[in-house]
C-alpha atoms as a PDB file:
ATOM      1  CA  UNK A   1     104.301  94.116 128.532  1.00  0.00           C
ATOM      2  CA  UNK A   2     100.467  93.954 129.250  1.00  0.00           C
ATOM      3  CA  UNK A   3      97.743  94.699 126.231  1.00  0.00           C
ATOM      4  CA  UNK A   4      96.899  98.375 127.487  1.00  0.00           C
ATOM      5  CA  UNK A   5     100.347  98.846 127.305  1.00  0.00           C
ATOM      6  CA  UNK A   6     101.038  97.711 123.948  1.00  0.00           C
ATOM      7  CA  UNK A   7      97.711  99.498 122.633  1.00  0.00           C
ATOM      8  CA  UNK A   8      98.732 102.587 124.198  1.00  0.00           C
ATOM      9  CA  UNK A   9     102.635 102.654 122.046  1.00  0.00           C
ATOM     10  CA  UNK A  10     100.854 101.798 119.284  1.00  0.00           C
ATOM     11  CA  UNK A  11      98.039 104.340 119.782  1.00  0.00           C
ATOM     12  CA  UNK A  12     100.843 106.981 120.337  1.00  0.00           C
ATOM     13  CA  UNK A  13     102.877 105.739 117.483  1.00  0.00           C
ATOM     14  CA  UNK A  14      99.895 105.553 115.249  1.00  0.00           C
ATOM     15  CA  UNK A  15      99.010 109.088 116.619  1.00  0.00           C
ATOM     16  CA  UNK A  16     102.390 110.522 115.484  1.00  0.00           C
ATOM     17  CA  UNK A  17     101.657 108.947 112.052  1.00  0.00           C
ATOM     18  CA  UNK A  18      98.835 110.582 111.506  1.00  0.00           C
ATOM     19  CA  UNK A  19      99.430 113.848 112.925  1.00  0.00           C
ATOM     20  CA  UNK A  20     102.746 114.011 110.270  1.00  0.00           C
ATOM     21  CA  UNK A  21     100.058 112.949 107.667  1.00  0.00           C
ATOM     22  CA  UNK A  22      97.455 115.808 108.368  1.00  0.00           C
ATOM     23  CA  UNK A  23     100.736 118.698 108.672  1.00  0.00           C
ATOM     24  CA  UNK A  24     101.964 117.198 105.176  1.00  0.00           C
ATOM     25  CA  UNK A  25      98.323 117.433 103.964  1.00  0.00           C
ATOM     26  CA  UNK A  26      97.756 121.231 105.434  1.00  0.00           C
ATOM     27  CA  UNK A  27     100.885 121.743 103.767  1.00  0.00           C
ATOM     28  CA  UNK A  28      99.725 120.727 100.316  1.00  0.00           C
ATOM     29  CA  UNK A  29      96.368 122.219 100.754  1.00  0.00           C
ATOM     30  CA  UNK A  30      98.013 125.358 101.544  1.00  0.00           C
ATOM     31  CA  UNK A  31      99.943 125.323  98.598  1.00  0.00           C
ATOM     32  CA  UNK A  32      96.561 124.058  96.060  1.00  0.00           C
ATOM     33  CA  UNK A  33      95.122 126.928  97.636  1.00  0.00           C
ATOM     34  CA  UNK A  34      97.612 129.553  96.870  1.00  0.00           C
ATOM     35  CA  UNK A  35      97.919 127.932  93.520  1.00  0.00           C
ATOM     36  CA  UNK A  36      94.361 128.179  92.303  1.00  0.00           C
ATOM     37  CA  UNK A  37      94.135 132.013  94.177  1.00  0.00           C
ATOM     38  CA  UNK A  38      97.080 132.335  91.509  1.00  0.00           C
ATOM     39  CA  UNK A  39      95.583 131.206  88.229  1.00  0.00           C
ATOM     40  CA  UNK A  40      92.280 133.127  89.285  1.00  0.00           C
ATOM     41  CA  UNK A  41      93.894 136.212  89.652  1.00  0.00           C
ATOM     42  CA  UNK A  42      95.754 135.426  85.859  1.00  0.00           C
ATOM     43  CA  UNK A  43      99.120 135.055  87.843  1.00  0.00           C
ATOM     44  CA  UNK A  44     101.727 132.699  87.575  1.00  0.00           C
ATOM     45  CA  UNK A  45     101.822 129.865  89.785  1.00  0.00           C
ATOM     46  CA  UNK A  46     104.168 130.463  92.406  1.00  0.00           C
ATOM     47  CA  UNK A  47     106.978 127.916  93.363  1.00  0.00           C
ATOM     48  CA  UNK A  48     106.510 125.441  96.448  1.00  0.00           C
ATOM     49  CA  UNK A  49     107.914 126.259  99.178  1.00  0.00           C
ATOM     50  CA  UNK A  50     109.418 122.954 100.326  1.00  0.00           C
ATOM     51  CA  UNK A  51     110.796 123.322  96.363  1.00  0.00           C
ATOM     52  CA  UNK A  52     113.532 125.095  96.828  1.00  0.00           C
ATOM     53  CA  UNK A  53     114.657 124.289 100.525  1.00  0.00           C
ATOM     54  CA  UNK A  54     116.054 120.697 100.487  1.00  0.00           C
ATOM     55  CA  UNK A  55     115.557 120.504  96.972  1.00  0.00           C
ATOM     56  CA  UNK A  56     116.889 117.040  96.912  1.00  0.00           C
ATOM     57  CA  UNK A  57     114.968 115.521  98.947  1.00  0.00           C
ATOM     58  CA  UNK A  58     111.681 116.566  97.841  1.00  0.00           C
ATOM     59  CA  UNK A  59     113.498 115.425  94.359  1.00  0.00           C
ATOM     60  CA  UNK A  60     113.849 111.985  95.718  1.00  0.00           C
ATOM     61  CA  UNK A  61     110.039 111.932  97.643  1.00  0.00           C
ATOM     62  CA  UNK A  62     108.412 112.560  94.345  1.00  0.00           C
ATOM     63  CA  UNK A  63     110.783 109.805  92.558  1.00  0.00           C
ATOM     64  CA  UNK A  64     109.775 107.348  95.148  1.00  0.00           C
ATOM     65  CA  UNK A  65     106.197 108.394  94.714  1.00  0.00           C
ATOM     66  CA  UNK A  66     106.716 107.880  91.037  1.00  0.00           C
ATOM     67  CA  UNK A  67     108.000 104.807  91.002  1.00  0.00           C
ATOM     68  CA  UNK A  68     104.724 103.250  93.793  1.00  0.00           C
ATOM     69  CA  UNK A  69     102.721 105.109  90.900  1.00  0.00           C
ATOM     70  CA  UNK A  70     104.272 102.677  88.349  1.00  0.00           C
ATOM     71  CA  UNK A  71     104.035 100.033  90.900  1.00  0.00           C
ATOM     72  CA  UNK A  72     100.361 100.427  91.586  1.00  0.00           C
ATOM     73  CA  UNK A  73      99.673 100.875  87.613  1.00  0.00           C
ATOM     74  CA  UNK A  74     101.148  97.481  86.879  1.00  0.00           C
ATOM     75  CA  UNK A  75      99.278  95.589  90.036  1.00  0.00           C
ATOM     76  CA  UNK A  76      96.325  97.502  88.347  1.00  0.00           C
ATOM     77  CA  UNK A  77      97.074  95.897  84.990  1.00  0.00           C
ATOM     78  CA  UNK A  78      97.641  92.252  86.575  1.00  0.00           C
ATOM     79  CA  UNK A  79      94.518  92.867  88.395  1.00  0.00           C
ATOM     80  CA  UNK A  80      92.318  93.746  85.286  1.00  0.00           C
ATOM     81  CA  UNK A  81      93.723  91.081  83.359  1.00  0.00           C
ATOM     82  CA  UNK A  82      92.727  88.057  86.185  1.00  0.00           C
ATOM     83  CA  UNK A  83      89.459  89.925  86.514  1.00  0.00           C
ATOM     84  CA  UNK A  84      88.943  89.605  82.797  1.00  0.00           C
ATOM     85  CA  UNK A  85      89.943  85.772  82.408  1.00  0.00           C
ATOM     86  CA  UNK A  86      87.845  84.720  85.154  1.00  0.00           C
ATOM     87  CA  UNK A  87      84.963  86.474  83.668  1.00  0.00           C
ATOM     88  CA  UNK A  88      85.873  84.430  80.444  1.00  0.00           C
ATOM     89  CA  UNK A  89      86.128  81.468  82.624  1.00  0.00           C
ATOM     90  CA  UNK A  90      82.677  82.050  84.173  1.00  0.00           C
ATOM     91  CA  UNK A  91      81.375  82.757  80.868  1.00  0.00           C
ATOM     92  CA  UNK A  92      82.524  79.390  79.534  1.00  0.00           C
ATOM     93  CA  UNK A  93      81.317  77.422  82.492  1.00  0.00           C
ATOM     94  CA  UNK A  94      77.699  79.165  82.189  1.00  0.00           C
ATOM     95  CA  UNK A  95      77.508  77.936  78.425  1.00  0.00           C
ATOM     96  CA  UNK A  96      78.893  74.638  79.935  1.00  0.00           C
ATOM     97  CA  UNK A  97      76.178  74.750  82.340  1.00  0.00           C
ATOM     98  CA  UNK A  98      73.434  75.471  79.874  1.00  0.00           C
ATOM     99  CA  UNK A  99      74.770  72.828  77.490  1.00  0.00           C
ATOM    100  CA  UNK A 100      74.463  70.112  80.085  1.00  0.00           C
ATOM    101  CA  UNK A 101      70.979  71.386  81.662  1.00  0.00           C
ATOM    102  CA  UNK A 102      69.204  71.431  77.996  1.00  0.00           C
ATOM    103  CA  UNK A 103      71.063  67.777  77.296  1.00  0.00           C
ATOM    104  CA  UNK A 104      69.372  66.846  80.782  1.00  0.00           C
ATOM    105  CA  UNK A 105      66.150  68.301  79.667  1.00  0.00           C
ATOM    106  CA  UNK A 106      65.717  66.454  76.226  1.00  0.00           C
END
């Protein structure tokens, strides 16, 4: 299989990808948007549609997306913590640093 013909599946497959992301997203925004018209008006907010058909599954999308949630939060953590020992680490090898560049100095 040549390049253009490899670009061109993935193009189309990438395509198909996106065009089920931007459906999903007019989807929500459809539903934010009837929810806010909702609270505006002093209603009460109506249930999803997708809610009630296939119940189960949307059941199991938002447990998957709850559990990447938790996934994310703890790479988040790890992340923060490295980020603050290696400032502590440059911290300590500035005073190191300083130390040796006044001892050269004198």
């Amino acid at each position: 299989m040549d390049n253009t013909q490899h670009a061109a599946q993935l193009g189309g497959q990438m395509g198909g990808s996106l065009s089920l992301a931007v459906d999903r997203l007019d989807r929500a925004l459809e539903a934010l948007e009837s929810r806010v018209r909702a609270l505006q008006n002093g209603e009460t907010i109506p249930v999803p549609q997708g809610a009630i058909e296939g119940a189960s599954g949307g059941n199991d999308e938002y447990q998957h997306l709850l559990n990447e949630l938790e996934e994310v939060r703890a790479r988040e953590q790890q992340l923060s913590q490295a980020a603050h020992q290696a400032f502590e680490a440059l911290g300590m090898a500035a005073a190191n640093i300083r130390i040796l560049l006044r001892d050269e100095a004198a």
